[in-house]
N, C-alpha and C. Protein backbone atom coordinates (compact mmCIF):
# COMPACT_ATOMS: atom_id res chain seq x y z
N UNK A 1 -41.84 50.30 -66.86
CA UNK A 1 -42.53 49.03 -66.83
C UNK A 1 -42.91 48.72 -65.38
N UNK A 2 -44.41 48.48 -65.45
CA UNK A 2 -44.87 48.02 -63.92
C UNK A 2 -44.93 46.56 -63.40
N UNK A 3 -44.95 45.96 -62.89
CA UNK A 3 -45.40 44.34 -62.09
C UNK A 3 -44.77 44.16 -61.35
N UNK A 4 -45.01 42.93 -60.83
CA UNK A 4 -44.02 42.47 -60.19
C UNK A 4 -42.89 41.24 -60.19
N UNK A 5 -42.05 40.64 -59.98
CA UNK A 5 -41.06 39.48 -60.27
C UNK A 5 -42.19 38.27 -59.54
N UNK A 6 -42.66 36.84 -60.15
CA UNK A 6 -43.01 36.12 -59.59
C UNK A 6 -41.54 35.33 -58.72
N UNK A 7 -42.00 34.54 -57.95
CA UNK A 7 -41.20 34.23 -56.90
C UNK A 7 -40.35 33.45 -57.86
N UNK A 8 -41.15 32.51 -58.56
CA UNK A 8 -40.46 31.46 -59.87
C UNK A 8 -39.78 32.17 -60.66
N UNK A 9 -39.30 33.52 -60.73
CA UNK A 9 -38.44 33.76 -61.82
C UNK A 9 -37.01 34.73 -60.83
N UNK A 10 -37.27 34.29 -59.10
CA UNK A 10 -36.05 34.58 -58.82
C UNK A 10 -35.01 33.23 -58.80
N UNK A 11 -34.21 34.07 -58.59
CA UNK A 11 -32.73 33.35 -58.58
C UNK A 11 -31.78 33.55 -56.97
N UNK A 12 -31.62 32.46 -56.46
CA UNK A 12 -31.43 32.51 -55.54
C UNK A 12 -29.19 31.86 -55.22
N UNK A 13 -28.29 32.52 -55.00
CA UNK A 13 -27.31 32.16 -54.62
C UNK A 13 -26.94 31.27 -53.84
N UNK A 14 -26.19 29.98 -53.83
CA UNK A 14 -26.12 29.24 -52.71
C UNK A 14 -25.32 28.52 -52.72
N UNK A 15 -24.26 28.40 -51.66
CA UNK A 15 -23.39 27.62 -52.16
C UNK A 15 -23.00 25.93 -52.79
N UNK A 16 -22.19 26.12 -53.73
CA UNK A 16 -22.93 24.61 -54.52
C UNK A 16 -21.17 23.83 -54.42
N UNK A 17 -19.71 23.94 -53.96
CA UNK A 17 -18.77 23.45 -53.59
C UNK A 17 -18.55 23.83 -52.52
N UNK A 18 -17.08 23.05 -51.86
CA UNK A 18 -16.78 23.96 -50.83
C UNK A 18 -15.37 22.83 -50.72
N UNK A 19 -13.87 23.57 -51.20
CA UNK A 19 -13.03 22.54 -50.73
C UNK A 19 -12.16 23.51 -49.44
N UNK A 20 -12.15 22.67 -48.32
CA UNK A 20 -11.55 23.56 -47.33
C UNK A 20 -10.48 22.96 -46.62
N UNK A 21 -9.45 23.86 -46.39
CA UNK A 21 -8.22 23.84 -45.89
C UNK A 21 -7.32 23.18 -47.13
N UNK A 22 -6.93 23.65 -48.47
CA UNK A 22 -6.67 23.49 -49.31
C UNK A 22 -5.04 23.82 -49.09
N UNK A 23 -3.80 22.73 -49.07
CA UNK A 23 -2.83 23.75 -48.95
C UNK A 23 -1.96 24.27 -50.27
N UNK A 24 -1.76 25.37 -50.38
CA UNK A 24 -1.04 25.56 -51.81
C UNK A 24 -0.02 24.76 -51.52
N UNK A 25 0.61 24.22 -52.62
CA UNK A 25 1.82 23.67 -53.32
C UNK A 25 2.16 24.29 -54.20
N UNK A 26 2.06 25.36 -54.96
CA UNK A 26 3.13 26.12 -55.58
C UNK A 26 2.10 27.42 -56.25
N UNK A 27 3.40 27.96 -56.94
CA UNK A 27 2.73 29.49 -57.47
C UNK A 27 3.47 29.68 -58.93
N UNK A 28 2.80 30.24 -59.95
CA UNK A 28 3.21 30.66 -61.15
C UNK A 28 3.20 32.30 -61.64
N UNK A 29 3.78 33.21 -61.34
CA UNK A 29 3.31 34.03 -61.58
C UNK A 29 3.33 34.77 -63.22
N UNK A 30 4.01 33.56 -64.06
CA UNK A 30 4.36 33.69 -65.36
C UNK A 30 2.72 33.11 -66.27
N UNK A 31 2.42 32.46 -65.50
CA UNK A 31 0.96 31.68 -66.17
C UNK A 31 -0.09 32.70 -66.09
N UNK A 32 -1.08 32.70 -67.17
CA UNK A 32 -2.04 33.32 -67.53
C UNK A 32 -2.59 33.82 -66.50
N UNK A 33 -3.01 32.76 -65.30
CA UNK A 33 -4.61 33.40 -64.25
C UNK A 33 -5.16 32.07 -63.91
N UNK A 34 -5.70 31.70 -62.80
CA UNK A 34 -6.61 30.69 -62.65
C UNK A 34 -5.55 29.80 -61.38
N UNK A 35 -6.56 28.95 -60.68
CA UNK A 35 -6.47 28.14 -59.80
C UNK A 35 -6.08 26.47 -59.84
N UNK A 36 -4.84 25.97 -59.86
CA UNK A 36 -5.04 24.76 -60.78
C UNK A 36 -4.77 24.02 -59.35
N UNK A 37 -6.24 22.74 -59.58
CA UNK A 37 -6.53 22.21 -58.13
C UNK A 37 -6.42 20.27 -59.63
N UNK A 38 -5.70 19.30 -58.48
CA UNK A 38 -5.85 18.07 -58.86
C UNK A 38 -7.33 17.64 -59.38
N UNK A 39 -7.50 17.31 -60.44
CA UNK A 39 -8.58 16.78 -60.89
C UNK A 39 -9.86 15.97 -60.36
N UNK A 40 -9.34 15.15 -59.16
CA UNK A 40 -9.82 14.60 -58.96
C UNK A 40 -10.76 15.17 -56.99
N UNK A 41 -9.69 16.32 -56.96
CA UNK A 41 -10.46 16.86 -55.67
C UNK A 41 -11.27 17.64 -56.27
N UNK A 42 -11.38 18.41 -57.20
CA UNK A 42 -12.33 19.18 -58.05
C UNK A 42 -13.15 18.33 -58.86
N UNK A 43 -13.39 17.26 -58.79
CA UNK A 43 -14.41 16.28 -59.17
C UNK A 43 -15.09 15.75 -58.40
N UNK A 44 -14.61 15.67 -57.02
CA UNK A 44 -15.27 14.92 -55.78
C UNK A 44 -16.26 16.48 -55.00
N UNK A 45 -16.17 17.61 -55.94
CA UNK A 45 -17.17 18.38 -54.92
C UNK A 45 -17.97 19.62 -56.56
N UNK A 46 -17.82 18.68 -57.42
CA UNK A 46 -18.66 18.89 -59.11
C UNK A 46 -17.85 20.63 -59.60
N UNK A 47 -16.39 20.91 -59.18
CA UNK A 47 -15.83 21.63 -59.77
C UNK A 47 -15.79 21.51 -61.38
N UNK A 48 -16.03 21.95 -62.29
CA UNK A 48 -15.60 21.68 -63.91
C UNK A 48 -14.20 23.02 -63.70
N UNK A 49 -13.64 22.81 -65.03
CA UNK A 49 -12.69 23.47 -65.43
C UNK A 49 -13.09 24.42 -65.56
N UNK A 50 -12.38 25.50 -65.53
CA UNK A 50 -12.84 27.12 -66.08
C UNK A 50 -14.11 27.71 -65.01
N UNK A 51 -14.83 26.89 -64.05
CA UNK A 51 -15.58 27.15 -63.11
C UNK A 51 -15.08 28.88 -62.16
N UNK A 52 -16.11 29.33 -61.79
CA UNK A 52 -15.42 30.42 -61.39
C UNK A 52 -15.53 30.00 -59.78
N UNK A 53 -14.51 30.56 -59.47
CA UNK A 53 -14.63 29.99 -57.80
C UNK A 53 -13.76 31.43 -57.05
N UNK A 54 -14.16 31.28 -55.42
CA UNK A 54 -14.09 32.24 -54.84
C UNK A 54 -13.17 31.85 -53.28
N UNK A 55 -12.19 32.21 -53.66
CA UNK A 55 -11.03 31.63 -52.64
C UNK A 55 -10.78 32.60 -51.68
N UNK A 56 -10.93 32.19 -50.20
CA UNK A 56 -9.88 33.02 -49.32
C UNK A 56 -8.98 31.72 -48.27
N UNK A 57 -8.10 32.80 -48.40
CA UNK A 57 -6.84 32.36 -47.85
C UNK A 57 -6.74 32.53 -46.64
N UNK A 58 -6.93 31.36 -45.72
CA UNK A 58 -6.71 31.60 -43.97
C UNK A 58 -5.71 32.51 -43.28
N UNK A 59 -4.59 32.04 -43.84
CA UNK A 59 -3.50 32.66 -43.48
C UNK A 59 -3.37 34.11 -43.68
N UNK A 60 -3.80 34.66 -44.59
CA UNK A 60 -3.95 36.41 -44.42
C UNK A 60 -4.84 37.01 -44.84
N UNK A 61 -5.87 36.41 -45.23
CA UNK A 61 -7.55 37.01 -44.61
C UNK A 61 -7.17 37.09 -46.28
N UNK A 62 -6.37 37.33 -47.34
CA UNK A 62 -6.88 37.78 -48.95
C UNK A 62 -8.40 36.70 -49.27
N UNK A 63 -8.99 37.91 -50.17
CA UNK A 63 -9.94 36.67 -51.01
C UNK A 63 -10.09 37.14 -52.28
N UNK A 64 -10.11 36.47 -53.17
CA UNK A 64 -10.57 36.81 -54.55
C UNK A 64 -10.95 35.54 -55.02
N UNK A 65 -11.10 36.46 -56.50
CA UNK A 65 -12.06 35.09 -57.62
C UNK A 65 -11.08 34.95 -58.84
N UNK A 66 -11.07 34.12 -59.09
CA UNK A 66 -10.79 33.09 -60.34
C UNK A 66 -11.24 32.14 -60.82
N UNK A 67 -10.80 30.95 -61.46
CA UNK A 67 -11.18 30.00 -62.16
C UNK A 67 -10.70 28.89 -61.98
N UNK A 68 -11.10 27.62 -62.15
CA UNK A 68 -10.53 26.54 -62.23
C UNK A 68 -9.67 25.94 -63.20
N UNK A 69 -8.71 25.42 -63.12
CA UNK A 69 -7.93 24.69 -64.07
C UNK A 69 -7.33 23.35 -63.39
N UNK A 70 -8.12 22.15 -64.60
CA UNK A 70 -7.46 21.20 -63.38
C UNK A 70 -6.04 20.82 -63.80
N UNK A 71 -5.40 20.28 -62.92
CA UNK A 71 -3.93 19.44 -62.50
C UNK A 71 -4.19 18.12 -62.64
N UNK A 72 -2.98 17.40 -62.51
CA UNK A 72 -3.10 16.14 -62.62
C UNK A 72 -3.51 15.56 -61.42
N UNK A 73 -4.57 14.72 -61.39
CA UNK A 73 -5.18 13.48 -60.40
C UNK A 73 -4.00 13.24 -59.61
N UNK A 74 -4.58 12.93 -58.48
CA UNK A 74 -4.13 12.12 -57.46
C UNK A 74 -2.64 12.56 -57.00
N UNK A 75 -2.55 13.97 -57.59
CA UNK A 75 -1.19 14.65 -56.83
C UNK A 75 -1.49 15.58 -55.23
N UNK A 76 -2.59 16.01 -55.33
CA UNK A 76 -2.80 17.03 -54.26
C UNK A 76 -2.43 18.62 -54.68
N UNK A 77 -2.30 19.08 -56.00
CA UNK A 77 -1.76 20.27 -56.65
C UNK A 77 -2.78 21.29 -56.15
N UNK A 78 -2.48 22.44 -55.84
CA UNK A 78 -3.34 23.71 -55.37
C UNK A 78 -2.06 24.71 -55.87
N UNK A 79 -2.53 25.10 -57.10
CA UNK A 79 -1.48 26.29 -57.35
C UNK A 79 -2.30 27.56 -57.81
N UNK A 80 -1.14 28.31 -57.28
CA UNK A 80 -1.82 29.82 -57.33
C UNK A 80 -1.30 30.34 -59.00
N UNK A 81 -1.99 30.59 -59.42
CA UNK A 81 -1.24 31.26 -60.98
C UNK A 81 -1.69 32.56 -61.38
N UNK A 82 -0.62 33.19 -62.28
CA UNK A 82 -0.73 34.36 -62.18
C UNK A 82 -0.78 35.63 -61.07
N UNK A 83 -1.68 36.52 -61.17
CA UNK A 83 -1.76 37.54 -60.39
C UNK A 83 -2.40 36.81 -58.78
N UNK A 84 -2.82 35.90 -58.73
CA UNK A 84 -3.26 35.16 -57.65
C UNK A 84 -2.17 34.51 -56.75
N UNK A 85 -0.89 34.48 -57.82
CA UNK A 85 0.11 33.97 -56.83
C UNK A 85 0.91 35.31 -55.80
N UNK A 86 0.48 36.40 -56.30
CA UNK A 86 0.82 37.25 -55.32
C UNK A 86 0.37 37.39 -53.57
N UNK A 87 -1.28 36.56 -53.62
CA UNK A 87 -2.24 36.38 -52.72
C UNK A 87 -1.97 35.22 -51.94
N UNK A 88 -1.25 34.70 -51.75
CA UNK A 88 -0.37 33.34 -51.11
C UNK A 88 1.07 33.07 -51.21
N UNK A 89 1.12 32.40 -50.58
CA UNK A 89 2.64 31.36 -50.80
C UNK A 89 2.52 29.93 -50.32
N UNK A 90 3.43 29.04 -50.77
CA UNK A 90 3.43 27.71 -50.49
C UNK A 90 3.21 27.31 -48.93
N UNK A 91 2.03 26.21 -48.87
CA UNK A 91 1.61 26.42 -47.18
C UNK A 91 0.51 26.84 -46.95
N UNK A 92 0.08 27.94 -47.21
CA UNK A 92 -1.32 28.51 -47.20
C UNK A 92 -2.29 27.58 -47.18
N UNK A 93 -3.25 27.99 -46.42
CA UNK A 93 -4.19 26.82 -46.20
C UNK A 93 -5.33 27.64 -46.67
N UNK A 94 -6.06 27.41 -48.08
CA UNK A 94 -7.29 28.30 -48.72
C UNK A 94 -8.42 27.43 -48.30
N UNK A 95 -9.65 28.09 -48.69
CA UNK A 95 -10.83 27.46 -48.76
C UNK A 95 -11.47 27.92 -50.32
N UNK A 96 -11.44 26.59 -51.19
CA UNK A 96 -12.12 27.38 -52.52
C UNK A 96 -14.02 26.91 -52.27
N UNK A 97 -14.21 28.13 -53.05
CA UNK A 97 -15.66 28.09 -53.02
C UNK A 97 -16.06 28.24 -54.31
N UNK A 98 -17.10 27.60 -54.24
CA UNK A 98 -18.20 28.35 -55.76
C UNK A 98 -19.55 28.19 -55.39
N UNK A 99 -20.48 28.78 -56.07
CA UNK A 99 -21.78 29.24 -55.71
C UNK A 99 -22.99 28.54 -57.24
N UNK A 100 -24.31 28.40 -56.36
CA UNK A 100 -25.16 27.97 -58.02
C UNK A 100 -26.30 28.96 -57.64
N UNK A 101 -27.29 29.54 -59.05
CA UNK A 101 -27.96 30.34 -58.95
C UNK A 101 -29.42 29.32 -59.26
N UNK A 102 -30.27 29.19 -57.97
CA UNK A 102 -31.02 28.26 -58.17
C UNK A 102 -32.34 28.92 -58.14
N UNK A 103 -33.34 28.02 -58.45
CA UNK A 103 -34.93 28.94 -58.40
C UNK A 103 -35.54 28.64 -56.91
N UNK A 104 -36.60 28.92 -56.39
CA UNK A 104 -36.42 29.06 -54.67
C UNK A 104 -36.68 27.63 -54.13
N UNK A 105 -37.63 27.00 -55.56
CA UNK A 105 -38.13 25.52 -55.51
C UNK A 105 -36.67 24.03 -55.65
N UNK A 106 -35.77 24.72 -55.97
CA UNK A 106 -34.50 23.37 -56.11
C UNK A 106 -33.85 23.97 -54.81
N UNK A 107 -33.52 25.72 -54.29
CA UNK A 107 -32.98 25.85 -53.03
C UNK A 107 -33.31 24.57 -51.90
N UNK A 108 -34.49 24.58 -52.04
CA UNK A 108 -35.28 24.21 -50.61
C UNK A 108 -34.51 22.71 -50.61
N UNK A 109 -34.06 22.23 -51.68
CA UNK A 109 -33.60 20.35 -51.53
C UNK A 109 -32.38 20.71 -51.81
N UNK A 110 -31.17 21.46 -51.57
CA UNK A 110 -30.11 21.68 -52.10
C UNK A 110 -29.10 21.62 -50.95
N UNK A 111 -28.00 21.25 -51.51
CA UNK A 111 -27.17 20.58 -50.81
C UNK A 111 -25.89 20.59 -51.30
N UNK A 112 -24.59 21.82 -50.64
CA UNK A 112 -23.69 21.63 -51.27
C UNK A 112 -22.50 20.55 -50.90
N UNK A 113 -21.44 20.57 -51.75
CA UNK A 113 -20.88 19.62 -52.22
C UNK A 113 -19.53 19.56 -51.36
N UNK A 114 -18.92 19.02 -49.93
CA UNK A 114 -17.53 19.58 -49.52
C UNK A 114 -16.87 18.48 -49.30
N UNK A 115 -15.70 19.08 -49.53
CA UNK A 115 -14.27 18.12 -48.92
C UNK A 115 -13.66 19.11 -48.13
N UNK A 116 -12.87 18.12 -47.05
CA UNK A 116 -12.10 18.79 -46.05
C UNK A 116 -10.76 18.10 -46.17
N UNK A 117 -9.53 18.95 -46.39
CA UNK A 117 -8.38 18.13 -47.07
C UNK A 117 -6.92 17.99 -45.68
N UNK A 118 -6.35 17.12 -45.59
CA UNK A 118 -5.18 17.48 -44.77
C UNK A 118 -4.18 18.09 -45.39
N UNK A 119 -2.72 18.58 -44.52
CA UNK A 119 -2.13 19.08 -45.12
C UNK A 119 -1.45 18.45 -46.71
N UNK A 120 -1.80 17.34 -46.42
CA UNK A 120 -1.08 16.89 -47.96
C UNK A 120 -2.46 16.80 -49.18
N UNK A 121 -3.18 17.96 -49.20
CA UNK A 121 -4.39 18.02 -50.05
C UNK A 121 -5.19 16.50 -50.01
N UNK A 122 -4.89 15.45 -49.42
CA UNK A 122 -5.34 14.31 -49.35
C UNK A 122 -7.18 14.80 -48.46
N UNK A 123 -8.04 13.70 -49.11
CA UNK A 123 -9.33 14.25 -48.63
C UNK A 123 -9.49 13.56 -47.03
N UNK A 124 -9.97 13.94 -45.82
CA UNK A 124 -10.36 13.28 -44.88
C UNK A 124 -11.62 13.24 -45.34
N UNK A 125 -12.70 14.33 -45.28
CA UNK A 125 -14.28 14.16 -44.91
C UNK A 125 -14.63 14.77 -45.81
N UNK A 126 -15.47 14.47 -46.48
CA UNK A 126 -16.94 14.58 -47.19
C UNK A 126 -18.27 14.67 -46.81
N UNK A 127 -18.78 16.01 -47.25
CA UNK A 127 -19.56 16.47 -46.82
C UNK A 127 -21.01 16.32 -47.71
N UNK A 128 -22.11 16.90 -47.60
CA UNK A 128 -22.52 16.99 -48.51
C UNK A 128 -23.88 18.38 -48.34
N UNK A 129 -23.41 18.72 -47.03
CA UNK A 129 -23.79 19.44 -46.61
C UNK A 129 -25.61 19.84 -46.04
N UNK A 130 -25.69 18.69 -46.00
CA UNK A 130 -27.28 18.59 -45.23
C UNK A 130 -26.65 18.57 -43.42
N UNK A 131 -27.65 19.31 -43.04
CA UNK A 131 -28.07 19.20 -41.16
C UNK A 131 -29.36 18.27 -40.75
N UNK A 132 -28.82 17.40 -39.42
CA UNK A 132 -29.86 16.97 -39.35
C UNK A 132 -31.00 17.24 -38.86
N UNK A 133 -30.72 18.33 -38.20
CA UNK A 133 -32.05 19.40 -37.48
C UNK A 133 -31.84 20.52 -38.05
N UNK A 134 -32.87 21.24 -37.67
CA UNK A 134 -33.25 22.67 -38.19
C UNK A 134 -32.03 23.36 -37.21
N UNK A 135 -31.20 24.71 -37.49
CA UNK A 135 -30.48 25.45 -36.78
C UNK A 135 -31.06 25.59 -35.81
N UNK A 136 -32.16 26.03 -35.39
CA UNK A 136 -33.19 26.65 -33.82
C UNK A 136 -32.72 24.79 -33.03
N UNK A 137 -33.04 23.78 -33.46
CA UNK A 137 -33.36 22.61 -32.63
C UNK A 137 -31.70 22.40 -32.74
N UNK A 138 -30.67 22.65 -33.00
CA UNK A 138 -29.23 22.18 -33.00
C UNK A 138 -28.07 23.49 -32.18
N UNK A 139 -29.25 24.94 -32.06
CA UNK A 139 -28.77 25.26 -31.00
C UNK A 139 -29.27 25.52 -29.78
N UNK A 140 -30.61 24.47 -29.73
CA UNK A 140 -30.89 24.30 -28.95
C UNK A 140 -30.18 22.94 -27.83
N UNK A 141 -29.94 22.44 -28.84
CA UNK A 141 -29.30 20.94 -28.11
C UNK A 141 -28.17 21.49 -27.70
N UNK A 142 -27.11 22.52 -28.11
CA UNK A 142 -25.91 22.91 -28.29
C UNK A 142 -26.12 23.33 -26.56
N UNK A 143 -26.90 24.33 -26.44
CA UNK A 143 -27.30 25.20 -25.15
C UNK A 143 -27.53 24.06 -24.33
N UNK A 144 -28.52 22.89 -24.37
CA UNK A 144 -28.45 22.11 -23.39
C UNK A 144 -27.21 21.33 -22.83
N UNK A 145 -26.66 20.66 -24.17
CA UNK A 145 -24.95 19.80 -23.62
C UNK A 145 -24.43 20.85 -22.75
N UNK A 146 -24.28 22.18 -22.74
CA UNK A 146 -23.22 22.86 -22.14
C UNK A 146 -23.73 23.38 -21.28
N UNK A 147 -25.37 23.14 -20.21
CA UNK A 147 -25.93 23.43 -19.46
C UNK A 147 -25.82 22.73 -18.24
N UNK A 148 -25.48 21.02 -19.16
CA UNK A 148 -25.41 19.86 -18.19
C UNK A 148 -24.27 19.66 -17.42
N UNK A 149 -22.78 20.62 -18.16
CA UNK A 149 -21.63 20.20 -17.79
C UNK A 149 -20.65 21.03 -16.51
């Protein structure tokens, strides 16, 4: 088969969460599989349940993928379950991710979704991930502050 892909029928990767510095609070290694994060921090950056998400762990460079399962609200829960609890221990400070497959026309206005948590999974900052300049004009300003000093 000959043609070619119009631009409108690609699919473009990008990241669409982002919860970072996540600290585990516990591990199951008797439970099925999956990531069980408090409900309500996986709601503040459009996690659903069963979502597939893509975790690495600061503390020793592991990364893999699993799923979401939520915990109860307003605890701060980040547990590793299953074969995932081999990939941490209590303390670990993860970053979970997940990704959306968009067409090139919703990329261009897209904007992912972050929290930045302290050690007690409590949220400081919210993101939402827009810049206010283009990268070229923000390292350009970057190069000037540190030209002046």
């Amino acid at each position: 088969m000959t043609g070619s892909i119009s631009i409108c029928d690609m699919h473009i990767n990008l990241l669409k969460s982002k919860i970072h510095r996540a600290a585990v609070t516990g591990a199951s290694l008797d439970y099925e599989g999956s990531l069980s994060i408090s409900s309500d921090i996986a709601e503040t950056v459009g996690l659903l349940p069963y979502e597939r998400i893509l975790v690495s762990n600061l503390e020793n460079g592991e990364r893999f993928e699993t799923y979401v399962i939520y915990a109860a609200p307003g605890k701060g829960i980040i547990e590793l379950n299953g074969a995932t609890a081999h990939l941490g221990k209590i303390g670990d400070l993860l970053t979970i991710m997940n990704f959306a497959q968009l067409i090139p026309d919703e990329a261009k206005s897209h904007h992912p979704r972050i929290a930045v948590l302290d050690r007690q999974n409590r949220i400081i900052r919210r993101e939402s991930g827009e810049t206010p300049t283009s990268r070229r004009e923000w390292e350009g300003e970057i190069t000037r502050k540190l030209s002046t000093k």
